[in-house]
Protein backbone atom coordinates (compact mmCIF):
# COMPACT_ATOMS: atom_id res chain seq x y z
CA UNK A 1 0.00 0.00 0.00
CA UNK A 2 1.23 3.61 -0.88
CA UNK A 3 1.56 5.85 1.83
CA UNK A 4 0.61 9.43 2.14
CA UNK A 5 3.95 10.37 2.47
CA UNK A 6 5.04 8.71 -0.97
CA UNK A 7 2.39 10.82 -2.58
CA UNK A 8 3.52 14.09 -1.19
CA UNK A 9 4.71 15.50 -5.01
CA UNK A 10 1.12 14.12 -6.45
CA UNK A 11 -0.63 15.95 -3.37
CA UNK A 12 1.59 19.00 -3.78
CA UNK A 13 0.52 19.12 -7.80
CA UNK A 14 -2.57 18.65 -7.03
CA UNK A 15 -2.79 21.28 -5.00
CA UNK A 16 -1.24 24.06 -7.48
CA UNK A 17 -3.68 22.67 -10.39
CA UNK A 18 -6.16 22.83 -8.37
CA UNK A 19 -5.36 26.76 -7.48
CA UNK A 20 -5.01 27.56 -10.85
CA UNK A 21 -7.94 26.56 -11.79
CA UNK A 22 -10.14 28.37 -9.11
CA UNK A 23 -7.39 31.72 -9.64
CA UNK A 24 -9.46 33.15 -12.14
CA UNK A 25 -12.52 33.10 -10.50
CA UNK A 26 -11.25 34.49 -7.58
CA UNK A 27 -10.09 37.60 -8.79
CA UNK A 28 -13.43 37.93 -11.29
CA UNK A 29 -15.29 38.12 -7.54
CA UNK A 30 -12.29 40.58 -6.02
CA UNK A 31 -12.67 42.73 -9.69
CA UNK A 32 -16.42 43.13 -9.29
CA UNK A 33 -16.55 44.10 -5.50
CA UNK A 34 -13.70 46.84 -6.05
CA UNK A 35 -16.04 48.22 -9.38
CA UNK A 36 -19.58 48.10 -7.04
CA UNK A 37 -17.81 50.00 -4.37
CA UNK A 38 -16.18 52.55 -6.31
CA UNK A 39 -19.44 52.94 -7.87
CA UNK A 40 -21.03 53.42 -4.72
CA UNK A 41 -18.59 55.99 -3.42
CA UNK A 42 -19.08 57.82 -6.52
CA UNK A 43 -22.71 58.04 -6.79
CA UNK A 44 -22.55 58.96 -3.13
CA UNK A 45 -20.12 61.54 -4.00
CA UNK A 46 -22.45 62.99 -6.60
CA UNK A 47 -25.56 63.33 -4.72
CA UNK A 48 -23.82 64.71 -1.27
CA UNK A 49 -22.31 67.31 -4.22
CA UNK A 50 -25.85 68.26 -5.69
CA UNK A 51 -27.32 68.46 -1.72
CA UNK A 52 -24.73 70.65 -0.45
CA UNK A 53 -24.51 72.97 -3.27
CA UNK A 54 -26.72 75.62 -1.50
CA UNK A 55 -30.14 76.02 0.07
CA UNK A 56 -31.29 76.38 -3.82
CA UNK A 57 -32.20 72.37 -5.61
CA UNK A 58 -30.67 70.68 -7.97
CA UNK A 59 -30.37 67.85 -8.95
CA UNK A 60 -27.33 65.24 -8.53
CA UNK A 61 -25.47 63.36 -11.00
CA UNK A 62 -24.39 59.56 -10.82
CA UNK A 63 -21.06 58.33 -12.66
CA UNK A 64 -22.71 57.28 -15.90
CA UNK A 65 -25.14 60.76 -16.44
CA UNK A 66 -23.39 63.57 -19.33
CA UNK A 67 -23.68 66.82 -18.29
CA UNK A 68 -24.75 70.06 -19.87
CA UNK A 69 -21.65 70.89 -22.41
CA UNK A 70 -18.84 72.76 -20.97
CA UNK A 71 -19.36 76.07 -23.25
CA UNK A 72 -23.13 76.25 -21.99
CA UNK A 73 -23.99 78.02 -18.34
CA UNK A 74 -23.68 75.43 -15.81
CA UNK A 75 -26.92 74.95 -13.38
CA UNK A 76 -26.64 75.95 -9.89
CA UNK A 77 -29.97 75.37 -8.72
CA UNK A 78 -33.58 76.72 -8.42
CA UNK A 79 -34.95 79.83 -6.75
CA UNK A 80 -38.83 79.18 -6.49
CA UNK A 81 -41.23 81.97 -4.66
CA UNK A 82 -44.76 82.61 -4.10
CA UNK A 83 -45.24 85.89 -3.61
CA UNK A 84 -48.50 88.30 -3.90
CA UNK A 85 -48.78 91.39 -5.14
CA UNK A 86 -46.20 93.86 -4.20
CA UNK A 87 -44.50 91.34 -2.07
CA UNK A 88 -40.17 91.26 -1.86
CA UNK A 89 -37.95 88.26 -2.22
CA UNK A 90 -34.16 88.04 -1.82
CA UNK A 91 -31.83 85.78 -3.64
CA UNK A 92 -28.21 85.74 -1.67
CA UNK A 93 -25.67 85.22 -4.92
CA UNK A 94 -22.05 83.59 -3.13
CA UNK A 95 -19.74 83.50 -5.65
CA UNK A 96 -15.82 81.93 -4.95
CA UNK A 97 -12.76 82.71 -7.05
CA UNK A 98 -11.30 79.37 -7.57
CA UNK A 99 -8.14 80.79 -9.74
CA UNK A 100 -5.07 82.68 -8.72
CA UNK A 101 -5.97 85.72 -10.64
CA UNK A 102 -8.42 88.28 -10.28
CA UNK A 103 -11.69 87.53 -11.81
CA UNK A 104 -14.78 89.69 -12.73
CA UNK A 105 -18.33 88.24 -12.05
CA UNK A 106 -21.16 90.14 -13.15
CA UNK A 107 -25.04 89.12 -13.20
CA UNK A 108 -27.38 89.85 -15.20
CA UNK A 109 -31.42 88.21 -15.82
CA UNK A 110 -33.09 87.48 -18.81
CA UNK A 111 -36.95 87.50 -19.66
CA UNK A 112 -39.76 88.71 -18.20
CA UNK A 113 -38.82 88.76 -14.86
CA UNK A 114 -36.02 91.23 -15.22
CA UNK A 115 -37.79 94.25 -14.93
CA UNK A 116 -39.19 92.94 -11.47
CA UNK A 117 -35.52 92.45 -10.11
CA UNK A 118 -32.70 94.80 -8.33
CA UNK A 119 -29.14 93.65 -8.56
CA UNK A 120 -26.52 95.07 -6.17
CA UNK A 121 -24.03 95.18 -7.21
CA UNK A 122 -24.07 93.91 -10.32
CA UNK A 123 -20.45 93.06 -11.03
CA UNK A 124 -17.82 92.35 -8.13
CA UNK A 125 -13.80 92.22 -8.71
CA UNK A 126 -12.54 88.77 -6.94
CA UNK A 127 -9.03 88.30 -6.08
CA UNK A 128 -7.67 84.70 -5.72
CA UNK A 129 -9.73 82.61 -3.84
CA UNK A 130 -11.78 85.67 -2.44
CA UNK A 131 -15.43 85.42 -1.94
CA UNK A 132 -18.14 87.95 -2.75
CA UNK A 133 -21.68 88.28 -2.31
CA UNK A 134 -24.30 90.21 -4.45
CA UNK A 135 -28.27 90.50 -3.23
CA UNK A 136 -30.89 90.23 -5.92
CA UNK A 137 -34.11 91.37 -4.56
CA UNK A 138 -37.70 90.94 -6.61
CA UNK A 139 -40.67 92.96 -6.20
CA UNK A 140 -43.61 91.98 -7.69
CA UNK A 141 -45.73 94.50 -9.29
CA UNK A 142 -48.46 95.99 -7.22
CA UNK A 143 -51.18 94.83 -10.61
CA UNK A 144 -49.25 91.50 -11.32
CA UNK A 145 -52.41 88.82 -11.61
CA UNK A 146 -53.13 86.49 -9.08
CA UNK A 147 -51.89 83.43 -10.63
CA UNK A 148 -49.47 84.66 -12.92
CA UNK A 149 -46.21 82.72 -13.13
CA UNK A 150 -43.14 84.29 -14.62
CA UNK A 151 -39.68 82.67 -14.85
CA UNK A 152 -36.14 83.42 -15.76
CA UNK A 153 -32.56 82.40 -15.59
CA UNK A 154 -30.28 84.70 -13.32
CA UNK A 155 -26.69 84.45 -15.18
CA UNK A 156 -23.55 84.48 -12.96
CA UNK A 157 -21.02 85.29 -15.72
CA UNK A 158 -16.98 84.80 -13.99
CA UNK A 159 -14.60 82.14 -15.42
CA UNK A 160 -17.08 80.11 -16.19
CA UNK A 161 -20.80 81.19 -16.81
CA UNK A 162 -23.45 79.61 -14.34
CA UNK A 163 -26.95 79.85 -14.33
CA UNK A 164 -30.17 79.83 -11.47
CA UNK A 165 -33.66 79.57 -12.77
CA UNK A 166 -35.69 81.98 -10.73
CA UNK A 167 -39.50 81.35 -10.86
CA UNK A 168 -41.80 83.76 -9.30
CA UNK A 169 -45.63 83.06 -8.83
CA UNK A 170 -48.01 85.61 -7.99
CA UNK A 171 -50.26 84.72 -5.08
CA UNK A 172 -52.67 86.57 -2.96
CA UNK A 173 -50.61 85.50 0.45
CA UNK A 174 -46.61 84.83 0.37
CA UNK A 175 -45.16 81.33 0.10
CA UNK A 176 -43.21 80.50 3.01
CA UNK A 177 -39.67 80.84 1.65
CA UNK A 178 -38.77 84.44 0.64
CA UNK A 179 -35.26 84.14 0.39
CA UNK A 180 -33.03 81.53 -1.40
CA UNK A 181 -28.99 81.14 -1.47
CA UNK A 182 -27.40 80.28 -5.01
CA UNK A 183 -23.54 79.12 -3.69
CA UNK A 184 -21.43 78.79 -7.29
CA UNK A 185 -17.25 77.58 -7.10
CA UNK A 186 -16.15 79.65 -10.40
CA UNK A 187 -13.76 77.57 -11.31
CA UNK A 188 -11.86 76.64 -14.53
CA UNK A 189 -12.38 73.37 -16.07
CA UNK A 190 -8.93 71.81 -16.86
CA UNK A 191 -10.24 68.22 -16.68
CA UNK A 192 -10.84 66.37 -19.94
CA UNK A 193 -13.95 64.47 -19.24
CA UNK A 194 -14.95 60.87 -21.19
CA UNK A 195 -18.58 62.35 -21.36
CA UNK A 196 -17.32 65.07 -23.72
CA UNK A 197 -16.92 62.81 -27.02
CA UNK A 198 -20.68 62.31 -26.73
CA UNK A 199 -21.42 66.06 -27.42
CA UNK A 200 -22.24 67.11 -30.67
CA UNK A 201 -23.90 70.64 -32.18
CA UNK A 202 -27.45 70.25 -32.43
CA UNK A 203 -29.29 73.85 -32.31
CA UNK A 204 -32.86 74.58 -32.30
CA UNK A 205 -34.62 74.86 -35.40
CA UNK A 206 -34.91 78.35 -37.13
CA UNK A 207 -37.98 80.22 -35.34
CA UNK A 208 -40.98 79.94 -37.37
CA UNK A 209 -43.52 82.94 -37.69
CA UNK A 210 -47.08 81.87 -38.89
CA UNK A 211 -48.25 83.10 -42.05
CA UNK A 212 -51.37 85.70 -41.89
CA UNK A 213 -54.30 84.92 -43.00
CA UNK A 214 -54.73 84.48 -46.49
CA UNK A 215 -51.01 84.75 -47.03
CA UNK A 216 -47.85 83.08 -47.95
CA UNK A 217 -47.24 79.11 -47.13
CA UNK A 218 -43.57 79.99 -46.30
CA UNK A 219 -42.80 78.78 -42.93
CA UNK A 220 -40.37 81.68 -42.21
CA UNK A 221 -42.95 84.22 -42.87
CA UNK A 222 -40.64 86.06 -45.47
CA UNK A 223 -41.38 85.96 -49.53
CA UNK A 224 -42.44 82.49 -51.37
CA UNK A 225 -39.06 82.07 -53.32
């Protein structure tokens, strides 16, 4: 009878074949837990970085969402009021110089809702890694109607441009938020992202005027060529 001793070098290469075999499989399971928790830590990473952006909302990304394209504004959140007639609302604007130059920020607001809005000031002069703050404040028209909702993006133009929707809707008693914080990081974009060989130039289609009545077919409005 063979001892176990005698079949020590079997036993032994037996052993390693057997390892070898199960190798692969081992590090497929090792592979796949290091991807799920970098995964994780990213998409926690994302959201904590779309709820701490400011008291405005916004939504968060998760590792596999594209952006808006670098050379549009970049969101920084929502400013939502209800406000009546006459009523005031404040929007606190905290912008950061991320360079190590001095940077001009100016705001401006586009549509309707401009003429109901005082910027002050409306451009600030950052040095490196200074902060500033500028206060928009909204007053609703004493004859606004009851109902009426106007909205708007406030532009935060610096290194980068940023953007807040504001949306203001006229009640007959006030909301009961009537102030809102829009926090932006101006900061330059040196990073060359994977998402960015997905963008491509699609613009809106030429605006169309209707014809009049009884007039030309031409979808531009201008003369049948």
């Amino acid at each position: 009878m063979t001892s176990f001793a005698d079949n020590k070098p079997a036993n032994v290469l037996g052993g390693m074949i057997a390892g070898a075999i199960q190798a692969p499989a081992q590090i497929a399971a090792a592979l796949a837990g290091a991807l799920m928790k970098g995964y994780s830590s990213s998409a926690y990473a994302a959201s904590s970085y779309g709820s701490s952006y400011g008291s405005s909302s916004h939504g968060s990304l998760t590792s596999c969402e594209i952006p808006p394209p670098c050379w549009e504004p970049q969101p920084a959140g929502d400013c939502c009021f209800e406000l009546p007639p006459g009523g005031t609302a404040t929007i606190r604007v905290r912008i950061k110089n991320c360079g190590w130059t001095r940077q001009v920020v100016a705001l401006t607001v586009l549509g309707k809702v401009a003429g109901w809005m005082t910027i002050m000031p409306t451009a600030l002069l950052l040095d490196p890694l200074e902060r500033g703050l500028i206060l928009v404040t909204i007053q609703v028209p004493t004859n606004a109607s009851i109902g009426a909702t106007v909205s708007a993006p406030l532009i935060i133009r610096g290194c980068r441009d940023h953007y807040s929707r504001i949306e203001v809707r006229v009640c007959d008693c006030a909301g009961a938020m009537n102030c809102c914080d829009v926090n932006v990081d101006d900061c330059a974009d040196q990073i060359h992202h994977w998402y960015e060989h997905f963008y491509c130039p699609r613009p809106c289609n030429n605006p169309r005027i209707p014809p009049p009545r009884g007039g030309t077919n031409n979808p531009t409005g201008g003369p049948n060529g």
